[in-house]
Protein backbone atom coordinates (compact mmCIF):
# COMPACT_ATOMS: atom_id res chain seq x y z
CA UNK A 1 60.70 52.17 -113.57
CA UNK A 2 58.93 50.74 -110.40
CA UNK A 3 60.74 51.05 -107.28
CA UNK A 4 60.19 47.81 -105.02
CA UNK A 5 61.47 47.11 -101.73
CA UNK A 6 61.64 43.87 -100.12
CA UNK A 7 62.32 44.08 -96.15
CA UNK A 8 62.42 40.82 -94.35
CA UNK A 9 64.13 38.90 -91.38
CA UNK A 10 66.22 37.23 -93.18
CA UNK A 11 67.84 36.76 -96.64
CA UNK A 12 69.77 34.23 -98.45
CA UNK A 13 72.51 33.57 -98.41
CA UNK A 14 73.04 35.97 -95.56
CA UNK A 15 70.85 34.79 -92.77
CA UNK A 16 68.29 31.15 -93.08
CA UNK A 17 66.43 29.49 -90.65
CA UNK A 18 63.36 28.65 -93.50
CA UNK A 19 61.60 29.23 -96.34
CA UNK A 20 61.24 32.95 -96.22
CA UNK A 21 65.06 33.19 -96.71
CA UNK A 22 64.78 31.88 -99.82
CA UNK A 23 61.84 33.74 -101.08
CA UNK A 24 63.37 37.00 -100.15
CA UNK A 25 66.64 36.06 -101.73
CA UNK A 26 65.49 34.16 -104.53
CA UNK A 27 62.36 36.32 -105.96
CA UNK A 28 63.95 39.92 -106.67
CA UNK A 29 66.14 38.66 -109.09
CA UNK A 30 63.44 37.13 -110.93
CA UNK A 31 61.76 39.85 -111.38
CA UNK A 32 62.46 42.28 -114.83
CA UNK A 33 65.04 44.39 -114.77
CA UNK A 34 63.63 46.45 -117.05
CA UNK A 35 60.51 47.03 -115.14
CA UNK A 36 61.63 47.05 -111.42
CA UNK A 37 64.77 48.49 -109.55
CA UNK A 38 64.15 45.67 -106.45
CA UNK A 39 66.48 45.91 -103.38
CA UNK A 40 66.17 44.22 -100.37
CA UNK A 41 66.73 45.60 -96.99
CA UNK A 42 67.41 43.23 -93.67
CA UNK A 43 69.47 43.10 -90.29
CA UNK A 44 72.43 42.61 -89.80
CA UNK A 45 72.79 39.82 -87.27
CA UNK A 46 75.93 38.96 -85.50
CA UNK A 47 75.53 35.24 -85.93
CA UNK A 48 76.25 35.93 -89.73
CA UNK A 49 79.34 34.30 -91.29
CA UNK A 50 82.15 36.14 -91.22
CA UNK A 51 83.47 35.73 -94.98
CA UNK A 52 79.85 37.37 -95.71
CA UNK A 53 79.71 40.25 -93.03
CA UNK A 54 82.97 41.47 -94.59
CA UNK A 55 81.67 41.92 -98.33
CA UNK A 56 79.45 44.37 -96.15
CA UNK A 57 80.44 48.16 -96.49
CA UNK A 58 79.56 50.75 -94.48
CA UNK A 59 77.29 53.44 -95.56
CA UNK A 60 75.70 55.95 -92.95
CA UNK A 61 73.90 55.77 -89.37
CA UNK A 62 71.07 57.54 -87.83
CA UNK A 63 68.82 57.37 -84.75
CA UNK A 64 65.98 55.40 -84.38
CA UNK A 65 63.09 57.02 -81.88
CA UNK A 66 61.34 53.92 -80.49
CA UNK A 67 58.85 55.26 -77.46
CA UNK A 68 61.13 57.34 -75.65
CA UNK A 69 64.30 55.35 -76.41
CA UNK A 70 66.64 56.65 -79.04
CA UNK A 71 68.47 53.87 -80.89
CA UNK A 72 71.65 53.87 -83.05
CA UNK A 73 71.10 52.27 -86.40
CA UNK A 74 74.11 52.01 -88.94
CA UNK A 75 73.11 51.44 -92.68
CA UNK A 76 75.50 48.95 -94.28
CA UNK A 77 75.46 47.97 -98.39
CA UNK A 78 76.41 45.11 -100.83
CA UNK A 79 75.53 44.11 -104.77
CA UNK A 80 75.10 40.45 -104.81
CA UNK A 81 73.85 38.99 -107.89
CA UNK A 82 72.70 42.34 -109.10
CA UNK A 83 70.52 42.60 -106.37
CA UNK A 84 71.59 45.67 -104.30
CA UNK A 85 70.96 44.96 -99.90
CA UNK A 86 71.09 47.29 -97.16
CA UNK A 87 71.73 45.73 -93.70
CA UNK A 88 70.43 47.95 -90.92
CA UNK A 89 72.84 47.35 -87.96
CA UNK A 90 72.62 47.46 -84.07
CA UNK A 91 74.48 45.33 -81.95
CA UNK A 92 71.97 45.78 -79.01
CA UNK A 93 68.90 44.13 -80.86
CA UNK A 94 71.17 41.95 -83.29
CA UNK A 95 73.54 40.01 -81.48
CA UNK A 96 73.32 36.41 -79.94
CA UNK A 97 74.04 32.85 -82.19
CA UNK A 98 70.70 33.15 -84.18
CA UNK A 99 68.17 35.68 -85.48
CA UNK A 100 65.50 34.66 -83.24
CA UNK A 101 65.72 34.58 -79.36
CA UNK A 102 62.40 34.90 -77.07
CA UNK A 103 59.41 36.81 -78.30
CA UNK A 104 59.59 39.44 -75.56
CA UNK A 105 63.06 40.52 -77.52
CA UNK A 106 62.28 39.87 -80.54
CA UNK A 107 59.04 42.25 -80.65
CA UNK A 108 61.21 45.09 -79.40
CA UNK A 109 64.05 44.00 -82.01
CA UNK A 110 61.78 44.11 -85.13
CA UNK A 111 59.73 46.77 -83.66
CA UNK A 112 63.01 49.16 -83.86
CA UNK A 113 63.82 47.19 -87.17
CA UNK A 114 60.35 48.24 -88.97
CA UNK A 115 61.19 51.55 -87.93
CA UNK A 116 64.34 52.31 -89.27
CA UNK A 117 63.36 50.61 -92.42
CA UNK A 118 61.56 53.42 -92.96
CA UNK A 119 63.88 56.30 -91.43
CA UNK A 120 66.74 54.86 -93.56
CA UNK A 121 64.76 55.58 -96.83
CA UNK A 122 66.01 59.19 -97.73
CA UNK A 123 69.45 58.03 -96.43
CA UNK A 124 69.63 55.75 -98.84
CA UNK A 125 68.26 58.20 -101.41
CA UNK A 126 65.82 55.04 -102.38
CA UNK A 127 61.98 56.36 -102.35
CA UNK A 128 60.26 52.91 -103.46
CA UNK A 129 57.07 52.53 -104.96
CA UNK A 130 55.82 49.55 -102.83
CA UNK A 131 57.25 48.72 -99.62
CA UNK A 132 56.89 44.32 -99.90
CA UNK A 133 56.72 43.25 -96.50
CA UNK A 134 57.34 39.86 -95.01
CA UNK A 135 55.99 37.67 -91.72
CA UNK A 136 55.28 39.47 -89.04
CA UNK A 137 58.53 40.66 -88.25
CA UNK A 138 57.81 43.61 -90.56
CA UNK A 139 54.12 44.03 -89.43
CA UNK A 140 54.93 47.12 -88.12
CA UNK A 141 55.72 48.90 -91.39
CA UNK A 142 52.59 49.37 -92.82
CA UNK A 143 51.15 50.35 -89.32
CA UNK A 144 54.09 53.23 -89.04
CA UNK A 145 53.75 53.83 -92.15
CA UNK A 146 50.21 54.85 -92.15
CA UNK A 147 50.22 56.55 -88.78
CA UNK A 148 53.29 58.76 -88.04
CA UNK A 149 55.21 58.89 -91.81
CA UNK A 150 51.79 59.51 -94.09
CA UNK A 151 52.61 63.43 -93.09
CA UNK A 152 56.05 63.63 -94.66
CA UNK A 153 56.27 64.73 -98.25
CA UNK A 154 59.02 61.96 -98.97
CA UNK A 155 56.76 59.05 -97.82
CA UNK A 156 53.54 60.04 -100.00
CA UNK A 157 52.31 57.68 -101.68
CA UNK A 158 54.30 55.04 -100.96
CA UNK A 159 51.64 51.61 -100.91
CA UNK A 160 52.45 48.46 -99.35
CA UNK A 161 52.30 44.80 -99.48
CA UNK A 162 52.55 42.03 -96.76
CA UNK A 163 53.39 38.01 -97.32
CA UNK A 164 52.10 35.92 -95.03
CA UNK A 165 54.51 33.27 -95.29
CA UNK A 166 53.23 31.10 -91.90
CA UNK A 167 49.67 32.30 -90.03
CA UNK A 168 50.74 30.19 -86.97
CA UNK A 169 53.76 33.03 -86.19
CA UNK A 170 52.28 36.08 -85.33
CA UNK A 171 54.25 38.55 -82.82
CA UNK A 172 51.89 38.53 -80.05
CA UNK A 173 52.93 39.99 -76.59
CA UNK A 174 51.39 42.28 -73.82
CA UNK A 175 49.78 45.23 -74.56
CA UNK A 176 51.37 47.72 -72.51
CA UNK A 177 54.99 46.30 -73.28
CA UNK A 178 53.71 46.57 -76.93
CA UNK A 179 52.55 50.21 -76.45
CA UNK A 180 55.42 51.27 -74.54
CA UNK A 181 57.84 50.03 -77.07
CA UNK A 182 56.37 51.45 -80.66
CA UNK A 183 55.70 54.71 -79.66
CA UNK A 184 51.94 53.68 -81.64
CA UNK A 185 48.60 55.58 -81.42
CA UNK A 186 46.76 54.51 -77.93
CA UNK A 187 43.76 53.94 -80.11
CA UNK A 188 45.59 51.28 -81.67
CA UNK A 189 45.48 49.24 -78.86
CA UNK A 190 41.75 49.41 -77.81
CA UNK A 191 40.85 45.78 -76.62
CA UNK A 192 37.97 45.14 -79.39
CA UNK A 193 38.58 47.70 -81.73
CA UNK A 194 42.43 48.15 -81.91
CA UNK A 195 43.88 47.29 -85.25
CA UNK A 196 47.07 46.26 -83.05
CA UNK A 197 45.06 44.13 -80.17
CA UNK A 198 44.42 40.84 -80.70
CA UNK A 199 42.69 38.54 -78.55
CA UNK A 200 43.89 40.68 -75.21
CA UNK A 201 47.06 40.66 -77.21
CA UNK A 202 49.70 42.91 -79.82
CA UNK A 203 49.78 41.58 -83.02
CA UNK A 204 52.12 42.39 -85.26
CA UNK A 205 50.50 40.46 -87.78
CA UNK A 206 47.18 41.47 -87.46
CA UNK A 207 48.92 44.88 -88.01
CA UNK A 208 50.42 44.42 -91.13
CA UNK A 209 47.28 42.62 -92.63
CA UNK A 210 44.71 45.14 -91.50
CA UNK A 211 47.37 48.00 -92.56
CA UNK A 212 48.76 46.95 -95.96
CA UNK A 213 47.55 47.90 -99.70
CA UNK A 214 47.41 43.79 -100.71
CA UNK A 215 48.21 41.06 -98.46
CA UNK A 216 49.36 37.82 -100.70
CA UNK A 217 50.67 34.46 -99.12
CA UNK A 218 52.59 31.50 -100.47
CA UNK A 219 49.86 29.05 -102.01
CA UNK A 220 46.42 29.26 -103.65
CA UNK A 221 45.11 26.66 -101.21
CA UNK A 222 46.29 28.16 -97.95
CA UNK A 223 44.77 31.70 -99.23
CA UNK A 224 41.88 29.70 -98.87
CA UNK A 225 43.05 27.75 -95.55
CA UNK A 226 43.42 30.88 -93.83
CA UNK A 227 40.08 31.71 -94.23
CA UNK A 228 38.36 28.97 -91.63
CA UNK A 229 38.72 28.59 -88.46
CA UNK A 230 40.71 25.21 -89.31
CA UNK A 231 43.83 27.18 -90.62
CA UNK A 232 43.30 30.79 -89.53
CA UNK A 233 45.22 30.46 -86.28
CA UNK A 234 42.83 33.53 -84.56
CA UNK A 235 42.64 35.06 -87.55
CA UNK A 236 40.10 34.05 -89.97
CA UNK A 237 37.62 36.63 -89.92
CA UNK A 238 40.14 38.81 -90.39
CA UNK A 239 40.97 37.03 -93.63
CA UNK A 240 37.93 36.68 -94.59
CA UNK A 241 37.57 40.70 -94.51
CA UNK A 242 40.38 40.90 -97.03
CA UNK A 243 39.35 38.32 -99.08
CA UNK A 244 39.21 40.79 -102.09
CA UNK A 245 42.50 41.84 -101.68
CA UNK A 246 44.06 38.41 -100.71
CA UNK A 247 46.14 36.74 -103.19
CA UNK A 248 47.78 33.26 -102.84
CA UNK A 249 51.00 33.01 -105.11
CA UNK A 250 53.15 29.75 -104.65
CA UNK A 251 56.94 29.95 -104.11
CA UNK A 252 59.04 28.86 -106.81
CA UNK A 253 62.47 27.73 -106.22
CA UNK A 254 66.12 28.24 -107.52
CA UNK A 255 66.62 26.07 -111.01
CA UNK A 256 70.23 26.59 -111.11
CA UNK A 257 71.03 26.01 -107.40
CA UNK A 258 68.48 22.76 -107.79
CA UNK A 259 69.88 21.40 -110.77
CA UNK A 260 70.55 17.47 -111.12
CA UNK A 261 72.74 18.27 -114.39
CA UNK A 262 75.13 21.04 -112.62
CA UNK A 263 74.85 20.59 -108.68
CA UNK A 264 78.22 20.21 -107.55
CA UNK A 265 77.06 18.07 -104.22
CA UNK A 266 76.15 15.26 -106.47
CA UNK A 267 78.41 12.21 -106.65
CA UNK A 268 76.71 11.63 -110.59
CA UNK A 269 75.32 14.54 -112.36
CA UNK A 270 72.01 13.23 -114.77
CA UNK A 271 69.20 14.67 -116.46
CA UNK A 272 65.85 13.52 -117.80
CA UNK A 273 67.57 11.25 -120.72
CA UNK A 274 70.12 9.17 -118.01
CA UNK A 275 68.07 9.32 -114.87
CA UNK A 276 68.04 5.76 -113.97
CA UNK A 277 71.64 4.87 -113.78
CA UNK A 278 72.37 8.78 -112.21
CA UNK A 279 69.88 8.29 -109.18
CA UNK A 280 71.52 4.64 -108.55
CA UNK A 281 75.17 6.10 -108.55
CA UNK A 282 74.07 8.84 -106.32
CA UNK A 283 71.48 6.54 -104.17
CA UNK A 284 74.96 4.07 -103.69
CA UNK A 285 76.99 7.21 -102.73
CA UNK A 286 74.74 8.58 -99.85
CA UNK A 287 74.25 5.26 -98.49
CA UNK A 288 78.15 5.30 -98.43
CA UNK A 289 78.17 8.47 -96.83
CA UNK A 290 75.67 7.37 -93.76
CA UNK A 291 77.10 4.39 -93.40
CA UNK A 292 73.99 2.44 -94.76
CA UNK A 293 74.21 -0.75 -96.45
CA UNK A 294 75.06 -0.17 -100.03
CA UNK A 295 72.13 -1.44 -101.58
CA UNK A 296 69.74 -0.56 -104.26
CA UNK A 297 66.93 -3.20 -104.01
CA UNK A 298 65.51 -1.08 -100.75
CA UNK A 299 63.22 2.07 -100.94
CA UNK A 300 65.52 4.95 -99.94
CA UNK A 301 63.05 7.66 -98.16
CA UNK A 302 64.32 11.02 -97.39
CA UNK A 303 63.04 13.81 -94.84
CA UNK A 304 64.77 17.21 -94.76
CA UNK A 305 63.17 19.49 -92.78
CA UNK A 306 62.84 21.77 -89.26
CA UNK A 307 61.44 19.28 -86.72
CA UNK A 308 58.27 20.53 -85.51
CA UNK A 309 55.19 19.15 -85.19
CA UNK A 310 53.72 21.22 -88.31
CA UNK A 311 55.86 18.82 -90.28
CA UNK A 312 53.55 15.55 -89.39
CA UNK A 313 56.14 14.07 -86.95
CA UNK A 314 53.67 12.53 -84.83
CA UNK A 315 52.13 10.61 -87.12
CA UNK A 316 55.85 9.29 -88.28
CA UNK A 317 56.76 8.51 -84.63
CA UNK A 318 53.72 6.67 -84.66
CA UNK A 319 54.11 4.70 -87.74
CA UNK A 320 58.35 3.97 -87.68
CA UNK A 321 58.64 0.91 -85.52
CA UNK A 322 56.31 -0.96 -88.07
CA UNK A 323 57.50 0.44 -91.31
CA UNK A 324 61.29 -0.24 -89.82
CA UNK A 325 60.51 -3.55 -88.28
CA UNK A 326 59.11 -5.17 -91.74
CA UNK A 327 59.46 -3.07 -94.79
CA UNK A 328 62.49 -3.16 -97.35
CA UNK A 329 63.46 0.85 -96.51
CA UNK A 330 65.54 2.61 -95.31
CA UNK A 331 65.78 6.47 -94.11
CA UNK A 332 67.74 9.58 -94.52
CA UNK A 333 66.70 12.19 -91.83
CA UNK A 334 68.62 15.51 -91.89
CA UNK A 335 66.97 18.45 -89.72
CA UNK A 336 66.97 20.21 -86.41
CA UNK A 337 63.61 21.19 -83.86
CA UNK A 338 62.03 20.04 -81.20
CA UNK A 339 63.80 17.43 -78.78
CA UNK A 340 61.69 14.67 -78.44
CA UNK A 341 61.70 14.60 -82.52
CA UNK A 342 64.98 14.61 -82.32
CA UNK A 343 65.50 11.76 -79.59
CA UNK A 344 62.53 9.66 -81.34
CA UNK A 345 64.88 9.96 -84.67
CA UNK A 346 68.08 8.97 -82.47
CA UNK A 347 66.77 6.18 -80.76
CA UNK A 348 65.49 4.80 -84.32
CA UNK A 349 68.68 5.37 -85.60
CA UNK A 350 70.26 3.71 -83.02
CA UNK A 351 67.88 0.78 -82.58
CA UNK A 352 67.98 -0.22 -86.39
CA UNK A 353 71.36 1.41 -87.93
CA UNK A 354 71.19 -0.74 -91.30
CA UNK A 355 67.55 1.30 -91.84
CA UNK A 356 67.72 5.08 -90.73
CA UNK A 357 70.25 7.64 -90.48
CA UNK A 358 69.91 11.02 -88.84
CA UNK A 359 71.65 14.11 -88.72
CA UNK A 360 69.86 16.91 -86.75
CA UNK A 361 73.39 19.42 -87.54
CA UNK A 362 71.89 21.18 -91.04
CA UNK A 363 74.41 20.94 -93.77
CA UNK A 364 73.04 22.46 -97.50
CA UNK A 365 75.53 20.08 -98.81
CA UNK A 366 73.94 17.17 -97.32
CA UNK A 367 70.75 18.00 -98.20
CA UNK A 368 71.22 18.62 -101.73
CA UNK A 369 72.63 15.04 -101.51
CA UNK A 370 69.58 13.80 -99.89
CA UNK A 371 67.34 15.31 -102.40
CA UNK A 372 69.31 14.17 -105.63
CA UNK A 373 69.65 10.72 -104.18
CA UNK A 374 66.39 9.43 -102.73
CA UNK A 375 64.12 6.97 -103.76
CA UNK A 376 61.11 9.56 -102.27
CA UNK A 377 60.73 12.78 -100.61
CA UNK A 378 57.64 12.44 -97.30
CA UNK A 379 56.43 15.35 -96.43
CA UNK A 380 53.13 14.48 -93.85
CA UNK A 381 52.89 18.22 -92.41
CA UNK A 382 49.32 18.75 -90.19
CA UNK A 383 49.88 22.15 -91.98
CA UNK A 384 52.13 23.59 -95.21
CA UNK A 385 51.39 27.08 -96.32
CA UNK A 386 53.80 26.60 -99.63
CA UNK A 387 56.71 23.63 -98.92
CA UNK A 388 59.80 23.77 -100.75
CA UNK A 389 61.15 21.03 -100.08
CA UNK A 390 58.66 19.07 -102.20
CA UNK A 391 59.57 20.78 -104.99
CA UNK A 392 63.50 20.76 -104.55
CA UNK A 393 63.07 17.07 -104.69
CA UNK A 394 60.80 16.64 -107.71
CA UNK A 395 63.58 18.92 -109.77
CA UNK A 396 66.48 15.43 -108.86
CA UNK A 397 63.41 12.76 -109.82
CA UNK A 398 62.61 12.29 -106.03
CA UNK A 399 58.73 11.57 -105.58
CA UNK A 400 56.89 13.69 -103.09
CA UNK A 401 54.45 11.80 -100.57
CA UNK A 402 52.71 14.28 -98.90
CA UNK A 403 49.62 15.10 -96.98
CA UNK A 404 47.15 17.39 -99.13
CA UNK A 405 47.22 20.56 -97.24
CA UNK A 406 48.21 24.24 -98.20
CA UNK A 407 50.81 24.11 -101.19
CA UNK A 408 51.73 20.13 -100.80
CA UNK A 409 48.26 20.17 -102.08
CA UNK A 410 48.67 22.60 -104.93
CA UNK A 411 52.26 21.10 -105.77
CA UNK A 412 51.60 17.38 -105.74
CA UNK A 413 49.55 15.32 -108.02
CA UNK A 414 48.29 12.07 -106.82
CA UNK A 415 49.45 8.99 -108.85
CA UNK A 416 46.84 7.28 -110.79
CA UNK A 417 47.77 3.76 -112.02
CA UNK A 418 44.66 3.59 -114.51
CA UNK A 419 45.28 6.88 -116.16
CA UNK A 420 49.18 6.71 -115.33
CA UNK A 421 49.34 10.49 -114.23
CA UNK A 422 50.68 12.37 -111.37
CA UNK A 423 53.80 12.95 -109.90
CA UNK A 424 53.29 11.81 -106.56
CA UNK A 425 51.61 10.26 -103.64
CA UNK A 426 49.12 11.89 -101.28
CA UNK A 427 46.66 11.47 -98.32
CA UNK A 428 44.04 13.23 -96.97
CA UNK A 429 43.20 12.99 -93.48
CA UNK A 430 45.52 13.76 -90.88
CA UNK A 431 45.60 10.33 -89.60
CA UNK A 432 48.79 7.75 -89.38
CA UNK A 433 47.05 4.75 -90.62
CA UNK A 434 46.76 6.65 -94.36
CA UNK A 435 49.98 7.61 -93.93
CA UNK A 436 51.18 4.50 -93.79
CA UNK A 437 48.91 3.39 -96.59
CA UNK A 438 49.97 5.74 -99.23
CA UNK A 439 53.83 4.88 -98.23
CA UNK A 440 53.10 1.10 -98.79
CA UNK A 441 51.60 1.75 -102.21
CA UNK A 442 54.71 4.22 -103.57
CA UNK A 443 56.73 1.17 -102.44
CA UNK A 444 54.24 -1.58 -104.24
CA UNK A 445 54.64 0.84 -107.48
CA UNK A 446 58.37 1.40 -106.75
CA UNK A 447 59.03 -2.68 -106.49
CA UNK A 448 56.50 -3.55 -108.39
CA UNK A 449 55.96 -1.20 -111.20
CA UNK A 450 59.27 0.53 -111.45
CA UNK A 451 58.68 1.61 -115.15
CA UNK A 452 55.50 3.40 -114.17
CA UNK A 453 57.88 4.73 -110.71
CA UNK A 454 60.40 6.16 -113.27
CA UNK A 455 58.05 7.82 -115.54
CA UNK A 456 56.57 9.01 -112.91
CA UNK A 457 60.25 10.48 -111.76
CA UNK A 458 60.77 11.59 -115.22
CA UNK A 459 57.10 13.65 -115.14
CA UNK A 460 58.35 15.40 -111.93
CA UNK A 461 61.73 16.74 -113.06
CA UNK A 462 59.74 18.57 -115.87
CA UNK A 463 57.56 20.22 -113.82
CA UNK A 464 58.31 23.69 -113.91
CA UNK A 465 58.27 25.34 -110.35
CA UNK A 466 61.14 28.12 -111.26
CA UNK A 467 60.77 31.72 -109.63
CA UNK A 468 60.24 32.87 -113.19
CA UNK A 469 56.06 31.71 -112.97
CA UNK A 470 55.66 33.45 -109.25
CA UNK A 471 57.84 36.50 -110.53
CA UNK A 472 55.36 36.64 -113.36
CA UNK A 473 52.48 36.55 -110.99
CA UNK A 474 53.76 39.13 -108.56
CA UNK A 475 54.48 41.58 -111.75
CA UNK A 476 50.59 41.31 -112.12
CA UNK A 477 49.70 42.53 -108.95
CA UNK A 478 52.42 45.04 -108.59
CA UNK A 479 50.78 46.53 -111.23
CA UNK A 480 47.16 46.38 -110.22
CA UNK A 481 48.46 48.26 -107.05
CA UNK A 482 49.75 50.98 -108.94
C-alpha cells in the first residue's frame, strides 16, 4: 500500500481562509483506500474552535533545531472521516486570531513547521512514500528534505510533490533573515544561482518547485498560465524548466456537502426533475433573509468570495452604479478583504438597499444559501488558478459568469444560443465594458429566454466536478512517481 502524506497550512474543517482548505481536506478521502494509507499533517493554530481543538489528543513532543534555536513541537492526533491528522503544536509560532499574520512571522513559523514535519515522521511511526506538499508554506520540505535528511536511513527514498495552489503567494523575505532562520546550505542562497534566492529575495516557493519530484497545480489552463510572463508572477522561466514534470489537475469539490437535494441550509431542497419551483422558494427565502424585496421577476446575482483585487473587483466597482441605477437586479455579496472593496460594497448597499445586500462577516451557512438561491454566480477574477466557487454554484443550478482565465476558463462553457450549449457566460478581456456586456446578455436570456436559462441550469447541475475525477488523476501520477 502507498503511503501518502499531505502537509498543508490549513485543513478543513479545522482551519479555512481559501481554497487550499478544502483541497487538503476534501482530496484524501477520495482517494482508494485500498491503494493509499493518506494522512494529513497541519498546525495547530490557536484561533481554532474550541469544540474542534478538544477532539484533539495528545500524542508526543520533540525539539525542533531551527538555526541555532531549539523549538518545542508537541504532536497531537484525530480520525475524522477516516482520514487520520496530526497537528504539530507550538504556541510561540501558532497563536494570534488567524493563521496568517505578517510575512516576516510567518516565514519563521512555517520554516519551523516544514521542519518538524519531517522530524515528527519516526514519531509517528508513519514513513510515507510521497511527501504532497502544498503553497509555499511547505516549500521548505522538499529543500530540507533533500539537503540535511537525504543522509538518514529512515528518510531514503522518500519523493515529493508540491501544489501550487496560487503563484502570486510566494514566501519571499530577506536573505540573511531567511538564512539565519533555516539553518539551509549558504550555497542555497547565492544571488543568481541559489535555488532559495529569488530576485535579491528567499523564496520559499521557488524552493519547493526547484526541489520537488513533480510539481502539479489546480487547472490545466493555469499550468499553462504560469508559464508566461503574464501569469508567472517572477517565475516563469522557472516553470517553463519544469514543464515536463508540471501537471495541471483541477479541484473538484464536495458532492455531499454541495448537494441541492440534502443541504440542510436550504429553505427548499430540489433536484434536476423540480428545479424551477425549488430555486424560486429558495430565491424568495434569501431575499427574506437580506431584507430584499421579495420578488422573483428580478435577476438575483450572487458573489461569494475573499475581496481582493484578483477577484475582478475593479471592474465591478466600475460597472455597479449603472447596472444598479437601470437594470432589473439585484445583489447578494457575502465576503471579507480589502477595505475599499468592502466600503465600495457598503456604500452600494446603502445607497440602493432594495438592490444589493452585503455581508463582509463569512458565514458557510449563508453562503450555501447564496449559492442554492441565485439567479447567477459572477466571478470576473484578473486571475483564477482553479475557482471553486464556480463550481459550488453550478451543483444548486446557479449560472457562472466569469472571465476566461485559469480554471474559470477550463470550468465554464460559454452559452451558445444557435447551438443551445454551455453552461455559462464568459468574457475575455480584462476590461469592464465586456463585463458588463456578457451580464446584460445572461439577463436578456434569463428574461427573455428563460426555457433556454433553465436548461441551461439543468446542464450545469449535471456536470460532474466531484473529487472522485481529480482523485483519479492524482492516482495516475502518484504512480508514475513511483
Amino acid at each position: 500500500m502507498t503511503k501518502i502524506l499531505f502537509a498543508a497550512s490549513e485543513a478543513v474543517p479545522f482551519v479555512k481562509t481559501g481554497g487550499l482548505a478544502d483541497v487538503v481536506g476534501s482530496l484524501p478521502k477520495y482517494l482508494d483506500k485500498d491503494e493509499y494509507d493518506v494522512r494529513v499533517i497541519v498546525p495547530k493554530y490557536a484561533c481554532m474552535e474550541e469544540n474542534l481543538k478538544k477532539m484533539l489528543r495528545f500524542h508526543s513532543h520533540f525539539y525542533v533545531s531551527l538555526g541555532w534555536r531549539r523549538q518545542y513541537a508537541g504532536i497531537l492526533t484525530v480520525q475524522y472521516e477516516n482520514i487520520i491528522y496530526y497537528f504539530i503544536d507550538n504556541e510561540y509560532y501558532f497563536a494570534g486570531d488567524k493563521p496568517y499574520n505578517n510575512i516576516y512571522e510567518d516565514v519563521e513559523k512555517f520554516a519551523f513547521f516544514s521542519r518538524a514535519v519531517l522530524d515528527a515522521l519516526p514519531l509517528i511511526n508513519f514513513q510515507p512514500d510521497i511527501i504532497h506538499c502544498h503553497d509555499w508554506q511547505t516549500g521548505l520540505i522538499p529543500v530540507y528534505l533533500k539537503n540535511l535528511y537525504q543522509s538518514k536511513t529512515f528518510y531514503q527514498g522518500i519523493k515529493t510533490i508540491f501544489s501550487i495552489h496560487n503563484m502570486k503567494f510566494q514566501g519571499r523575505w530577506m536573505l540573511n533573515a531567511v538564512m539565519d532562520i533555516t539553518g539551509l546550505p549558504k550555497e542555497l542562497f547565492q544571488p543568481g544561482t541559489g535555488a532559495l534566492e529569488s530576485y535579491g529575495e528567499a523564496n520559499y516557493l521557488k524552493g519547493g518547485i526547484l526541489y520537488s519530484d513533480i510539481v502539479t497545480t489546480v487547472s490545466p489552463t493555469y499550468a499553462e498560465e504560469i508559464k508566461t510572463p503574464a501569469g508567472g508572477e517572477g517565475l516563469d522561466g522557472l516553470m517553463r524548466m519544469k514543464q515536463d514534470r508540471l501537471y495541471g489537475i483541477l479541484n473538484g469539490i464536495d458532492y455531499e456537502l454541495y448537494n441541492p437535494k440534502t443541504d440542510s441550509h436550504m429553505a427548499k431542497h430540489f433536484d434536476r426533475l423540480d428545479f424551477v419551483p425549488g430555486k424560486k422558494a429558495n430565491k424568495l427565502a434569501l431575499q427574506d433573509i437580506l431584507h430584499l424585496p421579495k420578488r422573483d421577476d428580478v435577476f438575483l446575482v450572487s458573489i461569494v468570495s475573499r475581496l481582493t483585487n484578483q477577484k475582478g473587483f475593479d471592474l465591478v466597482a466600475y460597472d455597479l452604479e449603472e447596472i444598479l441605477s437601470k437594470d432589473p437586479i439585484q445583489f447578494a455579496v457575502l465576503g471579507t478583504g480589502e477595505e475599499k472593496y468592502e466600503k465600495m460594497f457598503r456604500y452600494f448597499a446603502g445607497k440602493y438597499p432594495e438592490k444589493i445586500a452585503v455581508s463582509t462577516n463569512y458565514s458557510e451557512a449563508l453562503a450555501h444559501k447564496i449559492y442554492a438561491s441565485s439567479d447567477a454566480f459572477l466571478m470576473p477574477s484578473l486571475f483564477e488558478p482553479c475557482g471553486l466557487s464556480q463550481l459550488m454554484s453550478m451543483r444548486y443550478g446557479t449560472i457562472p459568469m466569469v472571465r476566461e482565465t485559469g480554471g474559470l476558463k477550463d470550468t465554464v462553457e460559454a452559452y451558445n444560443e444557435y447551438e443551445d450549449t454551455g453552461n455559462g457566460f464568459s468574457f475575455c478581456n480584462f476590461n469592464a465594458q465586456e463585463m458588463l456586456d456578457m451580464l446584460h446578455y445572461a439577463m436578456h436570456v434569463y428574461f427573455e429566454h428563460r426555457e433556454r436559462w433553465n436548461e441551461m441550469a439543468v446542464r450545469c447541475m449535471e456536470m460532474d466536478y466531484s473529487w472522485g475525477n481529480s482523485a483519479a488523476e492524482y492516482g495516475k501520477i502518484y504512480k508514475r512517481l513511483l
